[in-house]
Protein backbone atom coordinates (compact mmCIF):
# COMPACT_ATOMS: atom_id res chain seq x y z
CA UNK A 1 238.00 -246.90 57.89
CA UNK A 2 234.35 -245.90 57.52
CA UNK A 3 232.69 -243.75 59.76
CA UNK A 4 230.32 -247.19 60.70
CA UNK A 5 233.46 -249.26 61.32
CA UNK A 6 234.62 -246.64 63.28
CA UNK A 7 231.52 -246.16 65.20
CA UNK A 8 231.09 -249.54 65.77
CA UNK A 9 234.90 -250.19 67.23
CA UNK A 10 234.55 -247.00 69.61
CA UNK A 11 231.57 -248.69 70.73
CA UNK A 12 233.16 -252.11 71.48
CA UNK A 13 236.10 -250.57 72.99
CA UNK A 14 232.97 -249.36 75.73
CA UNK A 15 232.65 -245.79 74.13
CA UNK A 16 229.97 -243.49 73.84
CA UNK A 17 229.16 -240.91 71.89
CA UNK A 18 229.93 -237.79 73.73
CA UNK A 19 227.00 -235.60 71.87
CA UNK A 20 226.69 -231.83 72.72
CA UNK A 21 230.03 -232.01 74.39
CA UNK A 22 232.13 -228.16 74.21
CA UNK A 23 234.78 -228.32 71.60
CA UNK A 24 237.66 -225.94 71.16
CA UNK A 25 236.98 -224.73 67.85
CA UNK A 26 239.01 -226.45 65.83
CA UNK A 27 237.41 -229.82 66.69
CA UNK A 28 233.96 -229.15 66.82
CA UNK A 29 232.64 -230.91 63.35
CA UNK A 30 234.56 -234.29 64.28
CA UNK A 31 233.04 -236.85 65.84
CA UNK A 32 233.75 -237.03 69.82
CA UNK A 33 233.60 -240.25 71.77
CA UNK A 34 234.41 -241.03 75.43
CA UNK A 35 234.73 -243.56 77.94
CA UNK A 36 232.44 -243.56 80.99
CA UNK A 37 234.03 -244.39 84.32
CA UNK A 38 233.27 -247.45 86.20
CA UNK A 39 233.58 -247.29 90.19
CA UNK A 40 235.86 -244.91 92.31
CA UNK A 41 237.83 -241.91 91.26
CA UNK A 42 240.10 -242.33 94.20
CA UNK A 43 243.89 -241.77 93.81
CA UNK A 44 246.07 -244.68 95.75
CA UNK A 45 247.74 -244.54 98.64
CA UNK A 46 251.26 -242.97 97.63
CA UNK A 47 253.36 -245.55 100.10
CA UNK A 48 251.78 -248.27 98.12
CA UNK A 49 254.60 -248.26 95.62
CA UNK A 50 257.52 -247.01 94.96
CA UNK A 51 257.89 -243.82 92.32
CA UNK A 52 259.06 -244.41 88.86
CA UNK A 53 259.91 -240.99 87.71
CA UNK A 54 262.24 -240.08 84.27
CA UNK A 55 262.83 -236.47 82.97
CA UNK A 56 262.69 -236.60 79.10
CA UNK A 57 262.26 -234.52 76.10
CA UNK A 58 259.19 -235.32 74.68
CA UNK A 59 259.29 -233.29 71.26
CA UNK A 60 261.81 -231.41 69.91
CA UNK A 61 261.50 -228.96 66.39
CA UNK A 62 263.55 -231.32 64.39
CA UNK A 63 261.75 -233.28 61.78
CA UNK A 64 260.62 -236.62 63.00
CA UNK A 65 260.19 -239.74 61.00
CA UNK A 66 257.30 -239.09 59.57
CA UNK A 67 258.52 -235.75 58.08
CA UNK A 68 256.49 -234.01 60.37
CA UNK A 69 257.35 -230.42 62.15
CA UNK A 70 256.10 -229.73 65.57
CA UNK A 71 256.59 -226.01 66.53
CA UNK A 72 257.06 -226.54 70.57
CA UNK A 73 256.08 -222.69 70.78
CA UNK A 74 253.17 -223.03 69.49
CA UNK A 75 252.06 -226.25 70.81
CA UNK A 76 248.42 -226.16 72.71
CA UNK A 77 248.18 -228.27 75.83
CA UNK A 78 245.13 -227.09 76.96
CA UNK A 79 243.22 -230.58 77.01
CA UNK A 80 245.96 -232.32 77.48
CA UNK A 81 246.66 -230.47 80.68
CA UNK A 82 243.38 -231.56 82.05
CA UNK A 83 244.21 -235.55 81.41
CA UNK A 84 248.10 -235.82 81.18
CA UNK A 85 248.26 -239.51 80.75
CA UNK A 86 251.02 -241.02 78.79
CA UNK A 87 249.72 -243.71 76.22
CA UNK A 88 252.56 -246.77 75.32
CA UNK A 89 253.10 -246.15 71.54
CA UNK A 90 250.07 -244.14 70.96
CA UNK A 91 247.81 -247.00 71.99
CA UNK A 92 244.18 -245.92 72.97
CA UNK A 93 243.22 -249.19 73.70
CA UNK A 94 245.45 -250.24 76.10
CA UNK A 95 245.53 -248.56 79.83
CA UNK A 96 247.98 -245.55 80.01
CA UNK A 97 251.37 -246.43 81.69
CA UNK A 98 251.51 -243.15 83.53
CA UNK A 99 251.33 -239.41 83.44
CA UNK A 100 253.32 -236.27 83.02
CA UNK A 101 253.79 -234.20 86.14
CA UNK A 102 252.61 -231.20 84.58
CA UNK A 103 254.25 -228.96 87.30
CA UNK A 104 257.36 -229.98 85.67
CA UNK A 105 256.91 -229.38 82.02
CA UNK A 106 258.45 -226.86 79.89
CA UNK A 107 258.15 -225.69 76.66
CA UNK A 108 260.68 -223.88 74.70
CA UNK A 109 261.00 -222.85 71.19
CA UNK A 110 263.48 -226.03 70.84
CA UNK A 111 261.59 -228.70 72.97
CA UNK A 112 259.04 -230.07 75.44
CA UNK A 113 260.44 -231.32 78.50
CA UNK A 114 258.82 -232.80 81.57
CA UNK A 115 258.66 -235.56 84.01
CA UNK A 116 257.07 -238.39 83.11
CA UNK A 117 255.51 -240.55 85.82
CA UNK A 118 255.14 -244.50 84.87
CA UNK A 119 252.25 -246.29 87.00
CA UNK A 120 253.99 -248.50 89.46
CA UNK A 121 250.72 -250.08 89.96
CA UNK A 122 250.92 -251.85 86.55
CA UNK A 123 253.03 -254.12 85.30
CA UNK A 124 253.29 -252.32 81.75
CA UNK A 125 253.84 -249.55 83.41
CA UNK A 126 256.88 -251.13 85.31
CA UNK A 127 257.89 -253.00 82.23
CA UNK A 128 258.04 -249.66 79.96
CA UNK A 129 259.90 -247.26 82.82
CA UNK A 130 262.86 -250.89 82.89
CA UNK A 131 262.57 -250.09 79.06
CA UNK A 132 263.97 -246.76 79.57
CA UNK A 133 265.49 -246.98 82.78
CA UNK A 134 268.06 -249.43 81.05
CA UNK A 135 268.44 -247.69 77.90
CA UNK A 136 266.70 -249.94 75.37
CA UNK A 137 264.07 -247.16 74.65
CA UNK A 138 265.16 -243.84 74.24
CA UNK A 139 263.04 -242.10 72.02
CA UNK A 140 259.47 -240.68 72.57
CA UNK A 141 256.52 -239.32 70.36
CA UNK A 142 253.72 -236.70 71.09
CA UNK A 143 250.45 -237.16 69.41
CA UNK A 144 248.95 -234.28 67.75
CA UNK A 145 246.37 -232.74 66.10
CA UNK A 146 247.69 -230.37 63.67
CA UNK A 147 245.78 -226.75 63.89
CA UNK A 148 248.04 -225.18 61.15
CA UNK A 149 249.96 -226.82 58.68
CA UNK A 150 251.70 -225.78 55.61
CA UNK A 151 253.69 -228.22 53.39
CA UNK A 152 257.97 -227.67 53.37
């Protein structure tokens, strides 16, 4: 995909270009978009439905299907901690289905672990927690942004 094409879908998805924006280093000569907010930043009443909560491991060190390594250790959360959502299958155009509770993750040198949240205010969000609730999903992924690679 071009940098135009690109450009052009970010834009149609509602994106702007987030220009001037800090970067941690290792992101600052990519191209940043974001998504402005429309009406309230208000968090919903937490009687208003019931609370879908299921304690997974998230990564582990073992080689995933791709071939790819994720050292848990040396893992930086530092953005993600600021916007914990969980995305269904790495889908950035569809809503997030919930969050991690970040007071309950941990990392050790042979996982990530944490609570994972699903919105009970969405139907996807219901539909995915059934998923795992009854078994049918069991696995999970972590999207990253490698800062140091080397080839195995």
């Amino acid at each position: 995909m071009s940098h135009s094409q690109l450009e052009r879908w970010f834009r149609g998805m509602g994106c702007e270009r987030a220009e001037g924006v800090k970067a941690p280093p290792e992101l600052r000569d990519r191209r940043a978009y974001y998504m402005p907010m429309v009406g309230e930043d208000r968090p919903a009443k937490k009687e208003d439905a019931p609370r879908l909560v299921k304690r997974v491991i998230l990564s582990t060190a073992a080689r995933d299907r791709d071939g790819d390594i994720i050292v848990p250790a040396g893992i930086s959360l530092k953005w993600f901690r600021k916007n914990p959502v969980v995305l269904w299958a790495h889908r950035q155009d569809l809503p997030p289905i919930g969050t991690v509770d970040m007071k309950t993750l941990t990392v050790t040198e042979k996982g990530i672990e944490a609570d994972v949240v699903f919105d009970a205010g969405s139907a996807m969000g219901r539909e995915v927690y059934g998923l795992y609730d009854r078994g049918v999903m069991r696995a999970w992924s972590v999207g990253f942004i490698p800062i140091k690679w080397s080839l195995l």
